[in-house]
Structure formats: structure tokens, C-alpha cells
N, C-alpha and C. Protein backbone atom coordinates (compact mmCIF):
# COMPACT_ATOMS: atom_id res chain seq x y z
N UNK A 1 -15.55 -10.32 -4.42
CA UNK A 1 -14.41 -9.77 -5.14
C UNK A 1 -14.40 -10.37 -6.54
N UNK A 2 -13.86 -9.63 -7.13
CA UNK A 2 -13.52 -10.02 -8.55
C UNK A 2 -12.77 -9.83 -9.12
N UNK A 3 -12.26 -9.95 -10.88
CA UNK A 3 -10.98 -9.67 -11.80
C UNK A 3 -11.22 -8.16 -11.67
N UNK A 4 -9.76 -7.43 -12.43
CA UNK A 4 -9.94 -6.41 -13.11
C UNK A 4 -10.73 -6.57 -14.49
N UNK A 5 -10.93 -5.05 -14.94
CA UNK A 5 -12.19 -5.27 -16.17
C UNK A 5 -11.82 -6.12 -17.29
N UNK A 6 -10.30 -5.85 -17.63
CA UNK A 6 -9.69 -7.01 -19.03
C UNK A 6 -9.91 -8.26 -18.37
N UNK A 7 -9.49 -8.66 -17.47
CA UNK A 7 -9.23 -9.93 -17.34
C UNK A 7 -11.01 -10.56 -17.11
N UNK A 8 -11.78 -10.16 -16.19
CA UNK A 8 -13.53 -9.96 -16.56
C UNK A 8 -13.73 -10.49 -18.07
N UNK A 9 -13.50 -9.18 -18.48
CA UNK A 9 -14.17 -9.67 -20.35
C UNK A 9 -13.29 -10.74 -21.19
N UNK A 10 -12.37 -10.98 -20.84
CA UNK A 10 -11.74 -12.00 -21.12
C UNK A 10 -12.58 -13.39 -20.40
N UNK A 11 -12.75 -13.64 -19.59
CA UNK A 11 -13.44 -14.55 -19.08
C UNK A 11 -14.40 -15.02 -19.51
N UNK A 12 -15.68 -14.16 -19.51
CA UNK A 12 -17.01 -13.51 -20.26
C UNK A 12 -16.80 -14.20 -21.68
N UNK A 13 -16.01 -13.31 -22.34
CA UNK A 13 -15.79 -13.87 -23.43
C UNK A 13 -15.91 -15.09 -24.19
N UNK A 14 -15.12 -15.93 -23.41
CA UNK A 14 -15.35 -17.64 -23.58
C UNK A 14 -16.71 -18.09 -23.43
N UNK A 15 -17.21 -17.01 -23.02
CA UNK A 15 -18.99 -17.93 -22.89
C UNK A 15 -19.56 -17.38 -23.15
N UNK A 16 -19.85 -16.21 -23.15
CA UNK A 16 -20.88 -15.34 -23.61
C UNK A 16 -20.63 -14.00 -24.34
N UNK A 17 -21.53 -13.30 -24.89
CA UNK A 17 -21.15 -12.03 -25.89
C UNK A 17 -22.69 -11.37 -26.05
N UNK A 18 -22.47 -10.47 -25.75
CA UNK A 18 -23.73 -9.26 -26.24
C UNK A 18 -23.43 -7.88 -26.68
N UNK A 19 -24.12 -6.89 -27.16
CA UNK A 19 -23.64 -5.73 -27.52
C UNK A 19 -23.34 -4.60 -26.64
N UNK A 20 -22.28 -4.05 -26.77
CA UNK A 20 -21.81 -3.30 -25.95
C UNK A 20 -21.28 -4.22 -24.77
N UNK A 21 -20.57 -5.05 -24.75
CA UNK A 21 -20.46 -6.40 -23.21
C UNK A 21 -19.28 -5.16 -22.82
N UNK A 22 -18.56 -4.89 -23.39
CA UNK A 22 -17.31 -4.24 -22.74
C UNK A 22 -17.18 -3.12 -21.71
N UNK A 23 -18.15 -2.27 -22.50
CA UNK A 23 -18.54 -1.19 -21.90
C UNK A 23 -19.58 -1.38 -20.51
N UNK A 24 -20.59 -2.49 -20.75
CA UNK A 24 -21.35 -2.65 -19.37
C UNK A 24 -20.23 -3.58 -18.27
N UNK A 25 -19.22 -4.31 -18.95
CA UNK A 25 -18.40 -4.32 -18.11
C UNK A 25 -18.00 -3.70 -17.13
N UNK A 26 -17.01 -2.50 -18.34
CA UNK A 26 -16.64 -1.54 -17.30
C UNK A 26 -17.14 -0.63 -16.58
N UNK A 27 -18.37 -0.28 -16.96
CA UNK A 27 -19.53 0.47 -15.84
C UNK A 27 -19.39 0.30 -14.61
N UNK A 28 -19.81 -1.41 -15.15
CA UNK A 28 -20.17 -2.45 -13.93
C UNK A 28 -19.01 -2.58 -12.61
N UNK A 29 -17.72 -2.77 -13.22
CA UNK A 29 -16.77 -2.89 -12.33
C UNK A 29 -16.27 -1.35 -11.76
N UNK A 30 -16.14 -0.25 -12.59
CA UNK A 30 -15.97 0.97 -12.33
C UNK A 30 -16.62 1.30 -11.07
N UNK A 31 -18.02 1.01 -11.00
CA UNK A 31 -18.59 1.37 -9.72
C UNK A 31 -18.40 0.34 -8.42
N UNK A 32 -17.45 -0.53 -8.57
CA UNK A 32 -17.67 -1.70 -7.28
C UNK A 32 -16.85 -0.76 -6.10
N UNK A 33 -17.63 -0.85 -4.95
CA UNK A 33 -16.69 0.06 -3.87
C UNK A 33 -15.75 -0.59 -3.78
N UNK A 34 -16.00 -1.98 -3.14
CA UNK A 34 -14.14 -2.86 -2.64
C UNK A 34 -13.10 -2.48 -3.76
N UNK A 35 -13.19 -2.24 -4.70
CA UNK A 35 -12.29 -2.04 -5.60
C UNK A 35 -11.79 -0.71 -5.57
N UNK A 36 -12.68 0.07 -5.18
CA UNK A 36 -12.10 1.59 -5.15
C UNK A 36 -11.21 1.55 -3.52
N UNK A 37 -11.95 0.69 -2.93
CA UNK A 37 -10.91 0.64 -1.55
C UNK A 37 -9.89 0.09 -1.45
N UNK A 38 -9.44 -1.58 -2.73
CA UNK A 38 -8.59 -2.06 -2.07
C UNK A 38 -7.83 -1.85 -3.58
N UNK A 39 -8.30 -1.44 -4.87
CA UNK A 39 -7.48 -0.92 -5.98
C UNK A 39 -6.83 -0.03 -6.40
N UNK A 40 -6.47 0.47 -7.03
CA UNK A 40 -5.53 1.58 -7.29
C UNK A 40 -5.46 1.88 -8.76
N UNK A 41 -6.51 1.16 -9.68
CA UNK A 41 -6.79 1.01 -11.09
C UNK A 41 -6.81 2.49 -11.61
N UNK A 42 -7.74 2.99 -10.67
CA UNK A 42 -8.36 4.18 -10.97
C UNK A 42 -6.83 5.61 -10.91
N UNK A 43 -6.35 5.01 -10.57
CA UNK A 43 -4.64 6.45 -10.23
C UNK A 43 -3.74 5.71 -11.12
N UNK A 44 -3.70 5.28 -12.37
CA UNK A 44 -3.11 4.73 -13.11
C UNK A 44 -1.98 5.77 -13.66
N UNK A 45 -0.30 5.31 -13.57
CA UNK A 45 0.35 5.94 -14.38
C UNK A 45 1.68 5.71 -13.44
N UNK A 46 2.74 6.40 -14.14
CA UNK A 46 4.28 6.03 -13.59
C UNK A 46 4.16 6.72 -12.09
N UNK A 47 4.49 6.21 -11.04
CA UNK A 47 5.42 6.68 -10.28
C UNK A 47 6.42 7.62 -9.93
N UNK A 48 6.44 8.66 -9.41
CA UNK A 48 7.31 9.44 -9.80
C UNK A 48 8.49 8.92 -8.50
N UNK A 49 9.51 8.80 -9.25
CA UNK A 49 11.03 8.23 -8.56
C UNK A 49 11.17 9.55 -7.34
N UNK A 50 11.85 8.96 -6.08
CA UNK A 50 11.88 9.78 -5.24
C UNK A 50 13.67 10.17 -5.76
N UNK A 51 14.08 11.33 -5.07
CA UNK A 51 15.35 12.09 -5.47
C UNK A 51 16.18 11.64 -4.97
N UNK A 52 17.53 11.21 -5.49
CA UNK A 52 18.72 10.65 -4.09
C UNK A 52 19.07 11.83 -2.97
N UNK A 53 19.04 11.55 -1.93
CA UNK A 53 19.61 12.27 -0.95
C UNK A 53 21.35 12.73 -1.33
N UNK A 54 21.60 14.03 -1.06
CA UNK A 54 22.62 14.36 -1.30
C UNK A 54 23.49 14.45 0.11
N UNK A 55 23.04 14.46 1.27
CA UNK A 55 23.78 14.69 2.07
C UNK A 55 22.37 14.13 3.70
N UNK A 56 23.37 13.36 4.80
CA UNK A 56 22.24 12.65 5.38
C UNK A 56 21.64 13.49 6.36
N UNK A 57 20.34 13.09 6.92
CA UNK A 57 19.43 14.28 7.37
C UNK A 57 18.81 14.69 6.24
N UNK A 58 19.16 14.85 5.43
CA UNK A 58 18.27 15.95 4.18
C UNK A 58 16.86 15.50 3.77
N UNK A 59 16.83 14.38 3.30
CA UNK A 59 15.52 13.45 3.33
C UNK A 59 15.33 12.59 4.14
N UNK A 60 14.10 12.97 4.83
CA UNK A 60 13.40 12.07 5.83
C UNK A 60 12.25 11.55 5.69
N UNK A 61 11.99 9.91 6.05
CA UNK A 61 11.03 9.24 6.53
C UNK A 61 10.55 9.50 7.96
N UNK A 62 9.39 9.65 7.90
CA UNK A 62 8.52 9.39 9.56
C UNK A 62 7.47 8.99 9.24
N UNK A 63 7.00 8.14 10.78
CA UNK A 63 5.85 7.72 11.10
C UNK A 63 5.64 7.12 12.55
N UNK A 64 4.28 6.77 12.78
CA UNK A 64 4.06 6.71 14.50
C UNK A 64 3.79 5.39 14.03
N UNK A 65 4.41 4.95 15.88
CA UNK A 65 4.14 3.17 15.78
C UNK A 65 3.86 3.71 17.38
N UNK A 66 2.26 3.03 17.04
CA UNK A 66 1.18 3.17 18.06
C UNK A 66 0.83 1.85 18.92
N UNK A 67 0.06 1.76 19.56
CA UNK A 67 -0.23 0.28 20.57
C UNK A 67 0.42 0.10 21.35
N UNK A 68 1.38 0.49 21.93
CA UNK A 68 2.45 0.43 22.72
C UNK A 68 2.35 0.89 24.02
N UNK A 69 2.39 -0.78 25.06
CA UNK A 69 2.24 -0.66 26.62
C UNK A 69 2.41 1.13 27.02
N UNK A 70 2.09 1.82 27.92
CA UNK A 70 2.25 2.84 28.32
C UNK A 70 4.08 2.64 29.48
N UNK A 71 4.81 3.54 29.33
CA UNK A 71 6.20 3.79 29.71
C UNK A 71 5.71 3.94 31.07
N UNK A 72 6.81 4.19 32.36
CA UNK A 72 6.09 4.62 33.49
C UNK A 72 5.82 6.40 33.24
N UNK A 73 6.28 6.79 32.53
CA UNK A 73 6.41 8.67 32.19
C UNK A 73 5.43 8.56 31.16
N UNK A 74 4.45 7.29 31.16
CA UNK A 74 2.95 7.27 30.25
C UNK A 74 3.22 7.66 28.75
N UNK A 75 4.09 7.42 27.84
CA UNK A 75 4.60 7.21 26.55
C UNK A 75 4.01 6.05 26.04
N UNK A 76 3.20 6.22 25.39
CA UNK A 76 2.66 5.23 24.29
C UNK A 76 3.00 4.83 23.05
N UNK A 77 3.39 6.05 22.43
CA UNK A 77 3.42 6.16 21.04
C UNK A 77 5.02 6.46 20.57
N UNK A 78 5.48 6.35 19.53
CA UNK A 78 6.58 6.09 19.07
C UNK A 78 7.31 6.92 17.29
N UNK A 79 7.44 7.89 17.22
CA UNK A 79 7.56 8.76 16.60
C UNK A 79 9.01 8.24 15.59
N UNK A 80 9.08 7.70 14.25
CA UNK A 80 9.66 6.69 13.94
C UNK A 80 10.74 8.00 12.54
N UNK A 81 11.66 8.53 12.57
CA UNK A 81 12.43 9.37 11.56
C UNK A 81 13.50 8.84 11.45
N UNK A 82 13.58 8.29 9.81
CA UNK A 82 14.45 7.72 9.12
C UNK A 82 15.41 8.50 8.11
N UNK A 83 16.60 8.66 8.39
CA UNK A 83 17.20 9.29 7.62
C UNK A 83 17.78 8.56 5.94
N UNK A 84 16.94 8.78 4.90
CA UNK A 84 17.11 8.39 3.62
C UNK A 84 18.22 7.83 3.48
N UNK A 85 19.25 8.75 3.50
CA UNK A 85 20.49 8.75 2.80
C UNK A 85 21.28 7.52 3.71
N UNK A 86 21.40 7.79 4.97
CA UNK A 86 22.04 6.58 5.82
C UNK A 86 21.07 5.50 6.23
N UNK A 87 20.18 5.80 6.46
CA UNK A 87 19.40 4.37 6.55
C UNK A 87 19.30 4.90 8.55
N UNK A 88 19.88 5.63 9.24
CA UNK A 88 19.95 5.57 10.63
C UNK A 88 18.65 6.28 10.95
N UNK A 89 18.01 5.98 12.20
CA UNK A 89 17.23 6.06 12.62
C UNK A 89 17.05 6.73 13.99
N UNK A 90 16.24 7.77 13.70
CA UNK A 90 15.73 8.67 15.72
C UNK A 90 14.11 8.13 16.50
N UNK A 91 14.66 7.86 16.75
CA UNK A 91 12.94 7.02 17.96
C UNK A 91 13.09 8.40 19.12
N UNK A 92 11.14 8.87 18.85
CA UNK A 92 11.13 10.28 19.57
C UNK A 92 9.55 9.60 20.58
N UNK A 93 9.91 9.30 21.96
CA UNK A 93 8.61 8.89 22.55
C UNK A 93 7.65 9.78 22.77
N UNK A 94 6.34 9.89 22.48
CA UNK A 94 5.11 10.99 22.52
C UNK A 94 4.04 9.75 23.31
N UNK A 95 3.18 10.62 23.72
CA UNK A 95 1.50 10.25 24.42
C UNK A 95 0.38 10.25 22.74
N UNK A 96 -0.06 9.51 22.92
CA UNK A 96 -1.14 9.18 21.92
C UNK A 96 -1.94 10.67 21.51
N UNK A 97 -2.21 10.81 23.23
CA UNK A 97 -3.07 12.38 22.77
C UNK A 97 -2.80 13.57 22.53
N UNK A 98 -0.85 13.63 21.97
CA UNK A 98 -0.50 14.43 21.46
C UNK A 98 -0.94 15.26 20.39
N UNK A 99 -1.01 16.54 19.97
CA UNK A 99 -1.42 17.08 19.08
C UNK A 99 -0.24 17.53 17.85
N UNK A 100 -0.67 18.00 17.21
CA UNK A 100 0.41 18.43 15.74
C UNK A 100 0.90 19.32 16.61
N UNK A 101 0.90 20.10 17.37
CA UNK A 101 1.80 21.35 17.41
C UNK A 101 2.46 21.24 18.45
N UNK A 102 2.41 19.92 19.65
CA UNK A 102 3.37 19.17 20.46
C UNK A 102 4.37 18.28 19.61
N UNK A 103 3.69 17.23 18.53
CA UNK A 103 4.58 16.69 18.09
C UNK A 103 5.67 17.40 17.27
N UNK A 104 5.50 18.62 16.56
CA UNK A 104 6.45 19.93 16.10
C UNK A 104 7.46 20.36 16.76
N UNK A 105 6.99 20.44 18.11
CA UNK A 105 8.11 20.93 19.19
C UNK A 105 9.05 20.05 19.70
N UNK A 106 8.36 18.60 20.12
CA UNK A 106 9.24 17.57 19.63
C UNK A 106 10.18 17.24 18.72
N UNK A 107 9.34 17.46 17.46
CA UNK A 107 10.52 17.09 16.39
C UNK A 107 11.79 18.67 16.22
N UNK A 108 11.70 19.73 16.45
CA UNK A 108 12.01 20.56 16.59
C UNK A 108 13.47 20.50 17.74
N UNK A 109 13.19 19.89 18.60
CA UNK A 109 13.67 19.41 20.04
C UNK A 109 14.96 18.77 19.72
N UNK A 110 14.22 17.28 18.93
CA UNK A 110 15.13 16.44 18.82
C UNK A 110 15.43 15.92 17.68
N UNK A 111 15.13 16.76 16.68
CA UNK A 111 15.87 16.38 15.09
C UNK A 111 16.49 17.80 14.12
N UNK A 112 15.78 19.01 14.64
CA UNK A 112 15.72 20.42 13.83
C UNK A 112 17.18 20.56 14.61
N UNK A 113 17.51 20.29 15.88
CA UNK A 113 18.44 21.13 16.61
C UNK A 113 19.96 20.01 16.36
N UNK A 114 19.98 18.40 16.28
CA UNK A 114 20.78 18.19 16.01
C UNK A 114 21.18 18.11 14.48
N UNK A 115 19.88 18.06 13.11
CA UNK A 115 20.51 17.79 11.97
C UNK A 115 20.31 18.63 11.38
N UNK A 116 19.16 19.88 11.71
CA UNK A 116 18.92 21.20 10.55
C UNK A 116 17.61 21.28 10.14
N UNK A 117 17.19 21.94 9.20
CA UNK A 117 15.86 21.13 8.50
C UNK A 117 16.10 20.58 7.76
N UNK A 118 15.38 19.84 7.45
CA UNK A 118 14.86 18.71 6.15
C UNK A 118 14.69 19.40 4.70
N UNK A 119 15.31 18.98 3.91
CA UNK A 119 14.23 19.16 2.75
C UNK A 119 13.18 18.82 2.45
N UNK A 120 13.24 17.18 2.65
CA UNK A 120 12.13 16.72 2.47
C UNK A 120 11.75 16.13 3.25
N UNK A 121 10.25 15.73 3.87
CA UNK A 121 9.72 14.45 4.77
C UNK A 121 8.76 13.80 4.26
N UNK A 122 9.15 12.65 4.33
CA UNK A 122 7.63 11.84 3.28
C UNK A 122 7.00 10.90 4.27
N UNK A 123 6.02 11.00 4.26
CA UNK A 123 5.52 9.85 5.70
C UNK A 123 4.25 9.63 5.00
N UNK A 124 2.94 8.69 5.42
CA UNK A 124 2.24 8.33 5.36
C UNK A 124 0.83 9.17 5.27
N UNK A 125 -0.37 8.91 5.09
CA UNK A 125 -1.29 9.94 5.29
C UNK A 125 -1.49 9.70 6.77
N UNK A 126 -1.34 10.08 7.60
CA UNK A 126 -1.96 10.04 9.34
C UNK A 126 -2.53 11.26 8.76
N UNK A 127 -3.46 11.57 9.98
CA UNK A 127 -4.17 12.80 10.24
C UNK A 127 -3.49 14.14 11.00
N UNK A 128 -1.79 12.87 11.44
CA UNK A 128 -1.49 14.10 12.16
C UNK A 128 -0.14 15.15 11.48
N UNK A 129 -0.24 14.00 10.45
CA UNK A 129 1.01 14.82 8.68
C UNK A 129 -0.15 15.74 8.24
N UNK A 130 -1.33 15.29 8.23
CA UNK A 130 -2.15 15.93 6.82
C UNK A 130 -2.65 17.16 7.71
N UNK A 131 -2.43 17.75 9.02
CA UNK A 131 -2.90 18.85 9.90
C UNK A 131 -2.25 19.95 9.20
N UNK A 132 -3.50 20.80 9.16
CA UNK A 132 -3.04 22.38 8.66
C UNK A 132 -1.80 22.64 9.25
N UNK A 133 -2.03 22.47 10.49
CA UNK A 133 -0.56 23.66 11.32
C UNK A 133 0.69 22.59 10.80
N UNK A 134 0.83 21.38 10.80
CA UNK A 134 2.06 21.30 10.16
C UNK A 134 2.49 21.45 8.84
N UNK A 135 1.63 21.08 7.74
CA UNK A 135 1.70 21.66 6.40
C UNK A 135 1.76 23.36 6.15
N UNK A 136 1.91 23.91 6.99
CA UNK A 136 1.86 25.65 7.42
C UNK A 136 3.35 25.97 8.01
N UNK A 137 3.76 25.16 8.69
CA UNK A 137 5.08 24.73 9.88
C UNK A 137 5.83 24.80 8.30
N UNK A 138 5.95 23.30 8.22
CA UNK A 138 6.74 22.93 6.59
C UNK A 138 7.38 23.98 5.46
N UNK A 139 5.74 24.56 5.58
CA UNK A 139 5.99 25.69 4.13
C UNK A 139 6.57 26.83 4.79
N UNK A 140 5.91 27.51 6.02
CA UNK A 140 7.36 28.40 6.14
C UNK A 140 8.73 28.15 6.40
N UNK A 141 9.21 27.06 6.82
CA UNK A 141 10.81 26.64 7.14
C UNK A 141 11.17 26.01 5.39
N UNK A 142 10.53 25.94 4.52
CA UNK A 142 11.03 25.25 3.20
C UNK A 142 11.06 24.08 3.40
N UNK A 143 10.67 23.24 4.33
CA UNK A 143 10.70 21.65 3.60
C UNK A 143 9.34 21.13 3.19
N UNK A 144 9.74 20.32 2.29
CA UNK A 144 8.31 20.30 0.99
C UNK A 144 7.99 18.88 1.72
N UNK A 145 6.47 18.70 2.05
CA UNK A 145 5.96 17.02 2.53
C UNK A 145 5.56 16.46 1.14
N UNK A 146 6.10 15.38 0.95
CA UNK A 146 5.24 14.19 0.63
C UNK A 146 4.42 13.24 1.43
N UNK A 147 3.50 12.65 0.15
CA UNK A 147 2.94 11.79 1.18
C UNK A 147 3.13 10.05 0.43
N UNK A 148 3.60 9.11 1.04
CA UNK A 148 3.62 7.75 0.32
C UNK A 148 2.32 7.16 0.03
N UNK A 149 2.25 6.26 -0.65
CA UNK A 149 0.85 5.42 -0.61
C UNK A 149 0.53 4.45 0.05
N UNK A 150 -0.46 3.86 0.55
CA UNK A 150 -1.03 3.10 1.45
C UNK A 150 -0.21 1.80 0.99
């Protein structure tokens, strides 16, 4: 592991100098994989502020909290929807080898029928947010996904 590229040529600097040092710098560090894996250099720029919730239910957090002993009704997994605006929380139990279009009917079950739809849901990248059929689900009922960053 190493600095970012300023702080690099800054270093460098104090001891050594050649032509073009800056630029083979940043070549140099531009291409390091760990950095593209554990940096974020490269997506540089503001943040875009998430919206206040106007009314609760409207914006939602989810995500699965996995590892979890099996239930005797074999529930593993843990389906985690946070309501923005109040801070209150629905715990929805699923099987690991659930698919997107079980966990839909689920959430459908036990969040569409007591709070409405969502405007928004922002959850994490899983594989099982980033599935066609729910980004398809989403866009025809109108609620727009985000996704947070790692």
C-alpha cells in the first residue's frame, strides 16, 4: 500500500527529482489495483445530499443481515427496512435461497400493504437490489432505487 499521488510526490520530492516525476507518478499510482479496490480517488466530486422525507414510510432504507442460525421454520436471513423519516424499523424473515421475485412478494406482504409505496429505497449494491425484475418492479410502481456506497 501506499500514499495518494500528492502526498507520493511530495515525499519523492524531498529526495529526489527527474523529468516528468509527476506525471510517472501518477501513471504509476493510477494503475495500482488495491487502490482502485479500496479508493474512491477515481469518483471524485460532491455528494449528492439525500432529500428530507416528507412524510414517514416515504423513504426507505433496506438491507439483508445474513449468517444467521437457521429459525425452526428454516429462516436465515433477515430483510432489514428502515423508515428515513422516523428512524422505525420492519424486520421481514426470508431463507437465503430466496430469489428477487419472493423477496418482492414479501416486501409487498409486509410493507406495500401496511405503508403504501415508497418513493424512494436506497440500499446497498447486493445482487439481489441490482436484479432486473426488481429494478422493472420499482419503475413500474414509481419508486426510484438508489444505491449507497460501499
Amino acid at each position: 500500500m501506499h500514499f495518494g499521488i500528492n502526498k507520493t510526490l511530495e515525499i519523492l520530492n524531498e529526495h529526489f527529482y527527474w523529468p516528468k516525476m509527476g506525471g510517472d507518478i501518477h501513471k504509476i499510482i493510477s494503475r495500482c489495483v488495491i487502490c482502485h479496490m479500496a479508493k474512491s480517488y477515481l469518483h471524485q466530486g460532491l455528494h449528492t445530499p439525500l432529500s428530507v422525507p416528507l412524510r414517514p414510510w416515504n423513504d426507505l432504507r433496506m438491507d439483508f443481515i445474513v449468517a444467521y442460525p437457521r429459525t425452526p421454520r428454516g429462516m436465515d436471513v433477515i430483510v432489514v427496512v428502515v423508515d428515513w423519516f422516523s428512524k422505525m424499523a420492519h424486520f421481514i424473515a426470508c431463507h437465503k435461497c430466496d430469489d428477487a421475485t419472493y423477496i418482492a412478494g414479501l416486501f409487498f406482504q409486509e410493507m406495500v400493504r401496511l405503508y403504501g409505496i415508497p418513493r424512494i429505497i436506497i440500499s446497498d449494491k447486493d445482487s439481489m437490489f441490482l436484479s432486473h425484475f426488481l429494478r422493472s418492479l420499482w419503475s413500474l410502481v414509481g419508486t426510484k432505487l438508489l444505491f449507497s456506497t460501499t
